[in-house]
Protein backbone atom coordinates (compact mmCIF):
# COMPACT_ATOMS: atom_id res chain seq x y z
CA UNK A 1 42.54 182.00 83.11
CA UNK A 2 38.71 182.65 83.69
CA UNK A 3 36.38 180.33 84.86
CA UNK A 4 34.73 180.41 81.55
CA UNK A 5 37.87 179.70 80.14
CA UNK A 6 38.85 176.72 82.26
CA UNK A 7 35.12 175.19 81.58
CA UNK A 8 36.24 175.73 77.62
CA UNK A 9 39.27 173.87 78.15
CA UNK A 10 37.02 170.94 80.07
CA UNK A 11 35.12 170.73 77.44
CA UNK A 12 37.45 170.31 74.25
CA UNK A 13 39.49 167.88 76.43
CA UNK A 14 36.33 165.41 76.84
CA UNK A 15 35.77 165.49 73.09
CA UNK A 16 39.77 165.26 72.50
CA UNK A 17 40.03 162.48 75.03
CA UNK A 18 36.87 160.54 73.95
CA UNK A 19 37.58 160.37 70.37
CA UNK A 20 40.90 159.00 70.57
CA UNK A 21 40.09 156.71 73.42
CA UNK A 22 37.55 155.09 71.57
CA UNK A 23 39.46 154.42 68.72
CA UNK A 24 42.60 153.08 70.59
CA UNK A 25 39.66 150.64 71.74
CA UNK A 26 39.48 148.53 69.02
CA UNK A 27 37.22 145.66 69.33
CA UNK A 28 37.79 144.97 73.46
CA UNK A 29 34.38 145.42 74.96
CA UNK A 30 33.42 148.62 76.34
CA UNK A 31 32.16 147.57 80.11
CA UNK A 32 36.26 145.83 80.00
CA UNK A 33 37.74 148.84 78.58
CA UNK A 34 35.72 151.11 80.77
CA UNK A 35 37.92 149.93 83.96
CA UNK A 36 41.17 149.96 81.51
CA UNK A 37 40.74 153.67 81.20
CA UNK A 38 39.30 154.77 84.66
CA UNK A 39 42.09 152.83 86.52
CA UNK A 40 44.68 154.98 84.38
CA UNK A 41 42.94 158.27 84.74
CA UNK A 42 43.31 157.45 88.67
CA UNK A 43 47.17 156.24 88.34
CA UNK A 44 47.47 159.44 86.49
CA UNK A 45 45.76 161.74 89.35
CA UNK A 46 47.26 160.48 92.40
CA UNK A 47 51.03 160.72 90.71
CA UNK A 48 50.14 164.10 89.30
CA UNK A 49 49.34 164.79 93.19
CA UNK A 50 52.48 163.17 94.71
CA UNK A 51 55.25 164.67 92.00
CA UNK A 52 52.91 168.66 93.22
CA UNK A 53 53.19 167.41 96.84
CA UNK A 54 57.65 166.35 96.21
CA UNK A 55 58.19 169.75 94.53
CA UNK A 56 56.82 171.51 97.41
CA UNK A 57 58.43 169.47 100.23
CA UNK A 58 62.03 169.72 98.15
CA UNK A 59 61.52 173.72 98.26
CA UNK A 60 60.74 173.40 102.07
CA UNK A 61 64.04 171.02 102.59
CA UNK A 62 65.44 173.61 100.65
CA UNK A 63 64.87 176.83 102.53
CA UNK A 64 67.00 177.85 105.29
CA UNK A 65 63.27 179.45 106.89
CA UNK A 66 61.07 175.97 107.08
CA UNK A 67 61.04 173.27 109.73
CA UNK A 68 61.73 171.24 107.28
CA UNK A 69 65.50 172.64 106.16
CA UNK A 70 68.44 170.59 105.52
CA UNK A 71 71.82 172.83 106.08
CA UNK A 72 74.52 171.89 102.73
CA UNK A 73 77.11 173.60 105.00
CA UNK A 74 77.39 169.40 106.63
CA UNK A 75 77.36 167.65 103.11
CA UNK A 76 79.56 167.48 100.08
CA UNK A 77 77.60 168.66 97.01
CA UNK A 78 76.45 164.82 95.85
CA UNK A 79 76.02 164.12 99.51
CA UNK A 80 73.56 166.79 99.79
CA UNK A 81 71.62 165.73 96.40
CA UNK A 82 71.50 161.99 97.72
CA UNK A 83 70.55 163.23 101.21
CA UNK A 84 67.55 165.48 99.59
CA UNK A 85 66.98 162.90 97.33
CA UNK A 86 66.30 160.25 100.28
CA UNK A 87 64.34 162.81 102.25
CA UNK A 88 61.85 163.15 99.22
CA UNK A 89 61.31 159.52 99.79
CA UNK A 90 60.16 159.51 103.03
CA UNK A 91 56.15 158.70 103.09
CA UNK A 92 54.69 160.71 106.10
CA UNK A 93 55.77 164.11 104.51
CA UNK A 94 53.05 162.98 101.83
CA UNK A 95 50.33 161.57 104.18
CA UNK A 96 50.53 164.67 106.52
CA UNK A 97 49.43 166.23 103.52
CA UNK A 98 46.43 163.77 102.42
CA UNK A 99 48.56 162.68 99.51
CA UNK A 100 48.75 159.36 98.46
CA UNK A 101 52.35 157.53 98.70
CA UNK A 102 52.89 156.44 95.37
CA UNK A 103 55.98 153.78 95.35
CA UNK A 104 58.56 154.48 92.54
CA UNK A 105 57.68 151.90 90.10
CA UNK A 106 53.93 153.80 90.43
CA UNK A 107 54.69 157.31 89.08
CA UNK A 108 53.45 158.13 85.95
CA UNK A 109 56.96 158.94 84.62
CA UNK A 110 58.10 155.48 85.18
CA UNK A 111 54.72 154.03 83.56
CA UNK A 112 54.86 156.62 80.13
CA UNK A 113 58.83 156.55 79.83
CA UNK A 114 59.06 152.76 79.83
CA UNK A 115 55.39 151.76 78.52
CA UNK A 116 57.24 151.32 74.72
CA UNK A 117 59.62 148.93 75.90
CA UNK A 118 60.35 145.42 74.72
CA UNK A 119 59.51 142.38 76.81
CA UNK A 120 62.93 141.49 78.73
CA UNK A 121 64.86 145.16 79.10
CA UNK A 122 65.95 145.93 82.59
CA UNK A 123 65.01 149.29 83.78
CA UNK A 124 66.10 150.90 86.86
CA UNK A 125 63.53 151.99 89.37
CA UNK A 126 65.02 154.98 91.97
CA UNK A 127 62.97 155.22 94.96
CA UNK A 128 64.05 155.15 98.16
CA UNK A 129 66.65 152.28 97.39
CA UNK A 130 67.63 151.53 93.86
CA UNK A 131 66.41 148.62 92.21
CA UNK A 132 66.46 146.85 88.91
CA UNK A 133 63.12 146.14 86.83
CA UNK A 134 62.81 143.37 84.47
CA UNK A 135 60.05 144.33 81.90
CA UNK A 136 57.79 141.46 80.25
CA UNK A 137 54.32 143.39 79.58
CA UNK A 138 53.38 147.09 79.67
CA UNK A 139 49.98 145.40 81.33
CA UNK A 140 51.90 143.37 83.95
CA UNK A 141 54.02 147.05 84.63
CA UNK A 142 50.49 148.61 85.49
CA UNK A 143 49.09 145.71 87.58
CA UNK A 144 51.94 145.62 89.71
CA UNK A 145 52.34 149.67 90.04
CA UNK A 146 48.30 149.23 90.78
CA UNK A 147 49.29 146.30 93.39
CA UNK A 148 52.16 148.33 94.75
CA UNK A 149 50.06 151.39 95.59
CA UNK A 150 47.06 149.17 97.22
CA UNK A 151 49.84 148.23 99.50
CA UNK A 152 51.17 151.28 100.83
CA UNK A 153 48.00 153.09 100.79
CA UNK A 154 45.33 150.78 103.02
CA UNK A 155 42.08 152.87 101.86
CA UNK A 156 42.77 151.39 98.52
CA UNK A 157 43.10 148.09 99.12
CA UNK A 158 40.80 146.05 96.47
CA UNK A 159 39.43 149.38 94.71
CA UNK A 160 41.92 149.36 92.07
CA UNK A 161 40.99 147.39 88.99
CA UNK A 162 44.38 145.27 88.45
CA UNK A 163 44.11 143.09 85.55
CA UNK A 164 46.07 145.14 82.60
CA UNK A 165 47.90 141.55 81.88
CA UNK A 166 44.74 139.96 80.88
CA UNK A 167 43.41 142.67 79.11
CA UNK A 168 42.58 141.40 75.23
CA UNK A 169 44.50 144.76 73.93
CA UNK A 170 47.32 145.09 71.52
CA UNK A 171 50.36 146.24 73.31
CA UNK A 172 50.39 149.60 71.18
CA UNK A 173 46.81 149.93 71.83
CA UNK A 174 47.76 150.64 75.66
CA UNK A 175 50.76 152.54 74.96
CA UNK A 176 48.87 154.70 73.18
CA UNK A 177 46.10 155.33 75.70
CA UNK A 178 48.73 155.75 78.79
CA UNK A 179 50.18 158.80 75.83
CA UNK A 180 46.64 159.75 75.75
CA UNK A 181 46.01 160.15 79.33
CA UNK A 182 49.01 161.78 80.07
CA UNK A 183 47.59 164.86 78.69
CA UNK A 184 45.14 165.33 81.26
CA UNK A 185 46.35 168.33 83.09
CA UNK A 186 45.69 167.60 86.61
CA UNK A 187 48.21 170.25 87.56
CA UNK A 188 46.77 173.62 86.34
CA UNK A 189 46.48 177.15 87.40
CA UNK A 190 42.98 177.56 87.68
CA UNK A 191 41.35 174.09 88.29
CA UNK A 192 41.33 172.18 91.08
CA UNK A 193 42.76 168.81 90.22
CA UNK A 194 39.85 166.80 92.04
CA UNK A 195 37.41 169.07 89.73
CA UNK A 196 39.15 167.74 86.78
CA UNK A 197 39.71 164.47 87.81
CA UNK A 198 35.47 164.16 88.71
CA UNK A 199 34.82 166.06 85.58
CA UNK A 200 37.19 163.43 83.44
CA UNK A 201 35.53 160.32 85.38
CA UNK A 202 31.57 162.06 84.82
CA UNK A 203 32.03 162.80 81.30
CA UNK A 204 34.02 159.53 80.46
CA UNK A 205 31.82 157.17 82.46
CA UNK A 206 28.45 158.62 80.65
CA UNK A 207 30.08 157.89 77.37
CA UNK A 208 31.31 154.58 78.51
CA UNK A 209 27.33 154.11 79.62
CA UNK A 210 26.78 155.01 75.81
CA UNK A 211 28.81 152.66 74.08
CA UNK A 212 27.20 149.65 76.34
CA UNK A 213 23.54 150.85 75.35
CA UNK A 214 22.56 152.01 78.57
CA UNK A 215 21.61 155.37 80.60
CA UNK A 216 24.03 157.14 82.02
CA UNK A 217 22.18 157.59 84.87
CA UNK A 218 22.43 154.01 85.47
CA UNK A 219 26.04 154.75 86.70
CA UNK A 220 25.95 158.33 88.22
CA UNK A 221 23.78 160.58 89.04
CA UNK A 222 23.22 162.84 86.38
CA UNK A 223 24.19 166.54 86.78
CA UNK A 224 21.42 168.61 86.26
CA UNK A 225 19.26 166.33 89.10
CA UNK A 226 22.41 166.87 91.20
CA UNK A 227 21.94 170.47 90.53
CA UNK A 228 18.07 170.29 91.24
CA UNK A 229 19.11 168.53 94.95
CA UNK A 230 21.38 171.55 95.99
CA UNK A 231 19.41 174.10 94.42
CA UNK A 232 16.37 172.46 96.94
CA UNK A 233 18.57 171.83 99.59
CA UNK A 234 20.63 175.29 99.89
CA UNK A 235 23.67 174.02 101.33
CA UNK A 236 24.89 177.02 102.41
CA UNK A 237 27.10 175.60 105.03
CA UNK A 238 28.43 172.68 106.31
CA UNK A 239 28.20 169.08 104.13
CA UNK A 240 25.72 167.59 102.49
CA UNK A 241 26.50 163.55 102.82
CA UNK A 242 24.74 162.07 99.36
CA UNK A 243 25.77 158.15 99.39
CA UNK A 244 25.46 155.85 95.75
CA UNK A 245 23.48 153.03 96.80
CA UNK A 246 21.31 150.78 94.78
CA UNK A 247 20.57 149.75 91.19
CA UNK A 248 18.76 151.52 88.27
CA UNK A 249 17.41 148.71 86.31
CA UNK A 250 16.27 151.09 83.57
CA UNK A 251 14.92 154.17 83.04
CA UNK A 252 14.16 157.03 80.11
CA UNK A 253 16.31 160.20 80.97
CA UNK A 254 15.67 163.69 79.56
CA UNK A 255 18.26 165.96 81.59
CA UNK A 256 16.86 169.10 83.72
CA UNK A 257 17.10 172.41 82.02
CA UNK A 258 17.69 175.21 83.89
CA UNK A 259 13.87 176.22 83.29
CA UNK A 260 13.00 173.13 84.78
CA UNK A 261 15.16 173.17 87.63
CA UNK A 262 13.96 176.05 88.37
CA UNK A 263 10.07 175.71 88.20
CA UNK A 264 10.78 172.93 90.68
CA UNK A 265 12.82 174.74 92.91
CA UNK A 266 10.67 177.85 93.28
CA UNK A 267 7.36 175.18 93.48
CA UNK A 268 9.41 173.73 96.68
CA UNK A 269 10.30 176.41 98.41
CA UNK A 270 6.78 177.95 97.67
CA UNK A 271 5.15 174.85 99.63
CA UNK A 272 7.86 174.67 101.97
CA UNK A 273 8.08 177.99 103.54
CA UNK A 274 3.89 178.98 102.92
CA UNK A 275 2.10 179.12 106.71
CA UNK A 276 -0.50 175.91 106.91
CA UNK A 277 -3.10 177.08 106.84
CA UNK A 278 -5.70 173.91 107.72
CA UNK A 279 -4.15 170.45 108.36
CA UNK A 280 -7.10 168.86 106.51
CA UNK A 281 -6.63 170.72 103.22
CA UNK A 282 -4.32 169.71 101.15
CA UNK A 283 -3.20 172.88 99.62
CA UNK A 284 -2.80 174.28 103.26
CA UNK A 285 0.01 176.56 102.17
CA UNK A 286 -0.24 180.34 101.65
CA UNK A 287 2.35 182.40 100.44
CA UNK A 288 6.13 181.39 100.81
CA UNK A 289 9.63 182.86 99.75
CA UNK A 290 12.32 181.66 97.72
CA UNK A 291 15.59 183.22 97.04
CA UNK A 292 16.90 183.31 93.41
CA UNK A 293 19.72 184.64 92.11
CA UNK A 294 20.46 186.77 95.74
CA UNK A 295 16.62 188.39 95.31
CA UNK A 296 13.98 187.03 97.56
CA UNK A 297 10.64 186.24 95.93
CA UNK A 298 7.19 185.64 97.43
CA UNK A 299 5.49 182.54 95.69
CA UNK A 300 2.06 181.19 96.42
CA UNK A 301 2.13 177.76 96.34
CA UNK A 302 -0.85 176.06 94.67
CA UNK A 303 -1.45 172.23 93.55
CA UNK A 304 -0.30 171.74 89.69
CA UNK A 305 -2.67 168.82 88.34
CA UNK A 306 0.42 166.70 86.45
CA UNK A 307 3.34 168.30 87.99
CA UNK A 308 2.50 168.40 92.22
CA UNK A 309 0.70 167.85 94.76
CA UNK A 310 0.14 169.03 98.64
CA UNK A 311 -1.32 166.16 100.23
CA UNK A 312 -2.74 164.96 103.97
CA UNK A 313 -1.41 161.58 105.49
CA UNK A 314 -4.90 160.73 105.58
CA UNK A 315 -5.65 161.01 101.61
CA UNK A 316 -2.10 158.97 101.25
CA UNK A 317 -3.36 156.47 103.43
CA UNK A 318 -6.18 156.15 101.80
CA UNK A 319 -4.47 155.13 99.02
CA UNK A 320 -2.15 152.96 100.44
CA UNK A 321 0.94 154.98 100.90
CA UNK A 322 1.89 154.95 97.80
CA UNK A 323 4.17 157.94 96.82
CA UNK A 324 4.59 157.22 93.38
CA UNK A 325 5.51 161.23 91.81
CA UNK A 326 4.17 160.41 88.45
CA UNK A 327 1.02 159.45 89.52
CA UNK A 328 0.69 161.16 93.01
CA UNK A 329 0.82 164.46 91.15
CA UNK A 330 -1.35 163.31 88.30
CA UNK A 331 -4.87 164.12 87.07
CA UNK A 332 -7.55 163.66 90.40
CA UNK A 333 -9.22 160.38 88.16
CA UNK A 334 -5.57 159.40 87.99
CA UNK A 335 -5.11 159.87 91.90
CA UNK A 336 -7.97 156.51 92.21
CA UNK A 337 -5.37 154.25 90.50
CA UNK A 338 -2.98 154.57 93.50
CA UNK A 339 -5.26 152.15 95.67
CA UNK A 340 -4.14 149.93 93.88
CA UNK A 341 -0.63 148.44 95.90
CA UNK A 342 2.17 147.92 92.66
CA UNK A 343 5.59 146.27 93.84
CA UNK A 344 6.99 148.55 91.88
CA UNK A 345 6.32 151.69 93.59
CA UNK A 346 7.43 153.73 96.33
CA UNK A 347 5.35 152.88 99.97
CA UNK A 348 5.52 154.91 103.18
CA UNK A 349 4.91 153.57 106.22
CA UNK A 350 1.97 154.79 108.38
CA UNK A 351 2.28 157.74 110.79
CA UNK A 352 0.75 159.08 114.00
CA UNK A 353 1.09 163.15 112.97
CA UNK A 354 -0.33 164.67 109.84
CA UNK A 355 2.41 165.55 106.98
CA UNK A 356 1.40 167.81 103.81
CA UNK A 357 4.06 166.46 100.63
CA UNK A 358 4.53 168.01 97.78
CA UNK A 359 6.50 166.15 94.67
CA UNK A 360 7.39 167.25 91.35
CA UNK A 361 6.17 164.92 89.04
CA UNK A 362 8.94 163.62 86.59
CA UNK A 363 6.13 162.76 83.21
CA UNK A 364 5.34 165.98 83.67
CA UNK A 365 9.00 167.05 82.54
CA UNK A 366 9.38 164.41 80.11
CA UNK A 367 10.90 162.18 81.96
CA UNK A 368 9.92 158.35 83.63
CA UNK A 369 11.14 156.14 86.53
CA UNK A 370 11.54 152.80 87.08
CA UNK A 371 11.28 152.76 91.00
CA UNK A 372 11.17 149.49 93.55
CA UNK A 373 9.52 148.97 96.87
């Protein structure tokens, strides 16, 4: 399957998905439903991960040329099955493998196979030791699979949402999402299950945003500035560490286009890589190089009245060091109102050395921010 193909199949499955999650939603709010789904989606990942990781290990205790090989020649056939079956439940051959241990009553399998049942049938649970399972709520069987994975996995302790049991949903409501879900195919031949998993959890937490009359942006960064922060940064190497903090109150988003991205991209790396050529100007750039598409190009940078801006720590001091894009980059008359000190705006503090900034200007794309001090 090509690429193209694999994005194809992304995309009908968000629709697909979506749709029917939204209507198995009933009348349970959707910032309560939101962690309903997302906490499923996970379960569903990180058992999808463990039953890859057990096939693998169970070929390895299988083959007379791994480390790993258990000889039948010293077992009677159902001693051998119950001896490979006990050796598949063994937690560091999943953890030397960054997999999380998922306990028995965890796996998906046990969740979907069982999620139908009637309050009071006994179910057996084969892990590493048999055990019997007395079932009163499809929501109390996923809070205490959530509760049992927090436990043997420490990095999750308290991220899991557990509170399926006091969920206001109908009981077929949430068998029929866990049926849903179970079609995500985080095992596929050409997609990497954490690039489904973050494409499911992107897609699903902007519609989520939807439903609750807010931005998407207010819970993710949206894709195309994430796009606009590599295309700037050119990561061509190593990691690029970009950490979620704050709080969007509000703001009015119109997504990047590729035309945009790149008329901000090519502006950068203009300013950027252009000698200086006088300190106290500031357009003290000349002519700089950006590389698009493999082909290097030579672009002059030059201020853009609206969109940006090469300025001198002296003219930002002068106006308080404010560094507000959408007015920084305005109209000069506009460039006055910045003496003004806002709380809401961005401040710099002062500095000893001279620095030349150049910022696209987010009005001039359509686009507003609500920013804080």
């Amino acid at each position: 399957m090509s690429e193209a193909d694999g994005q194809k199949l992304l995309k009908d499955l968000d629709k697909k998905l979506w749709t029917a999650a939204d209507r198995l939603r009933t009348n349970l709010d959707a910032s309560v439903y939101k962690h309903a789904v997302l906490g499923l989606i996970f379960l569903k990942y990180v058992s999808d991960a463990f039953e890859l990781r057990q096939r693998a290990l169970e070929d390895q205790l299988r083959d007379a040329g791994h480390d790993y090989y258990i000889d039948p020649a010293s077992y009677s056939d159902d001693e051998y099955r119950e001896t490979i079956r006990q050796e598949l439940e063994v937690p560091d051959y999943y953890l030397e493998e960054n997999v999380f241990w998922v306990p028995a009553v965890a796996r998906w399998k046990t969740i979907q196979e069982n999620a139908a049942l009637p309050a009071g049938t006994e179910i057996e649970i084969a892990g590493g030791k048999k055990t019997t399972y007395k079932i009163t709520s499809i929501g109390k069987l996923i809070d205490e699979a959530l509760t049992a994975v927090e436990q043997d996995n420490p990095k999750l302790k308290g991220v899991l949402n557990k509170n399926y049991t006091q969920l206001q949903l109908p009981a077929e409501s949430l068998t029929g999402l866990i049926d849903l879900i179970a079609e995500i195919p985080f095992q596929h031949e050409s997609l990497d299950a954490k690039d489904i998993l973050g494409h499911v959890y992107e897609y699903f937490l902007g519609q989520f945003a939807l439903a609750e009359g807010k931005k998407s942006g207010q819970y993710d960064t949206p894709k195309s500035i994430i796009n606009l922060i590599v295309e700037m940064l050119e990561p061509f190497k190593g990691r690029v560490y970009y950490p979620a903090m704050g709080c969007i109150v509000d703001r009015v988003l119109r997504a990047f286009t590729d035309k945009d991205t790149k008329k901000i991209v090519s502006t950068f790396h203009a300013w950027k890589r252009g000698p200086i050529l006088s300190p106290s100007l500031g357009e003290g750039r000349g002519v700089g190089t950006t590389t698009r598409g493999g082909n290097a190009e030579q672009v002059g940078y030059r201020d853009i009245p609206g969109f940006c801006k090469s300025a001198t720590l002296d003219e930002i001091a002068e106006h308080g060091y404010v560094l507000t894009p959408a007015v920084a980059t305005w109209e000069p008359k506009r460039w006055k109102a910045m003496a003004s000190p806002s709380p809401n705006r961005w401040r710099a503090p002062p500095a000893s050395k001279p620095l030349n900034f150049t910022v696209p200007s987010p009005r001039s794309l359509g686009q507003q921010y609500v920013t804080s001090q």
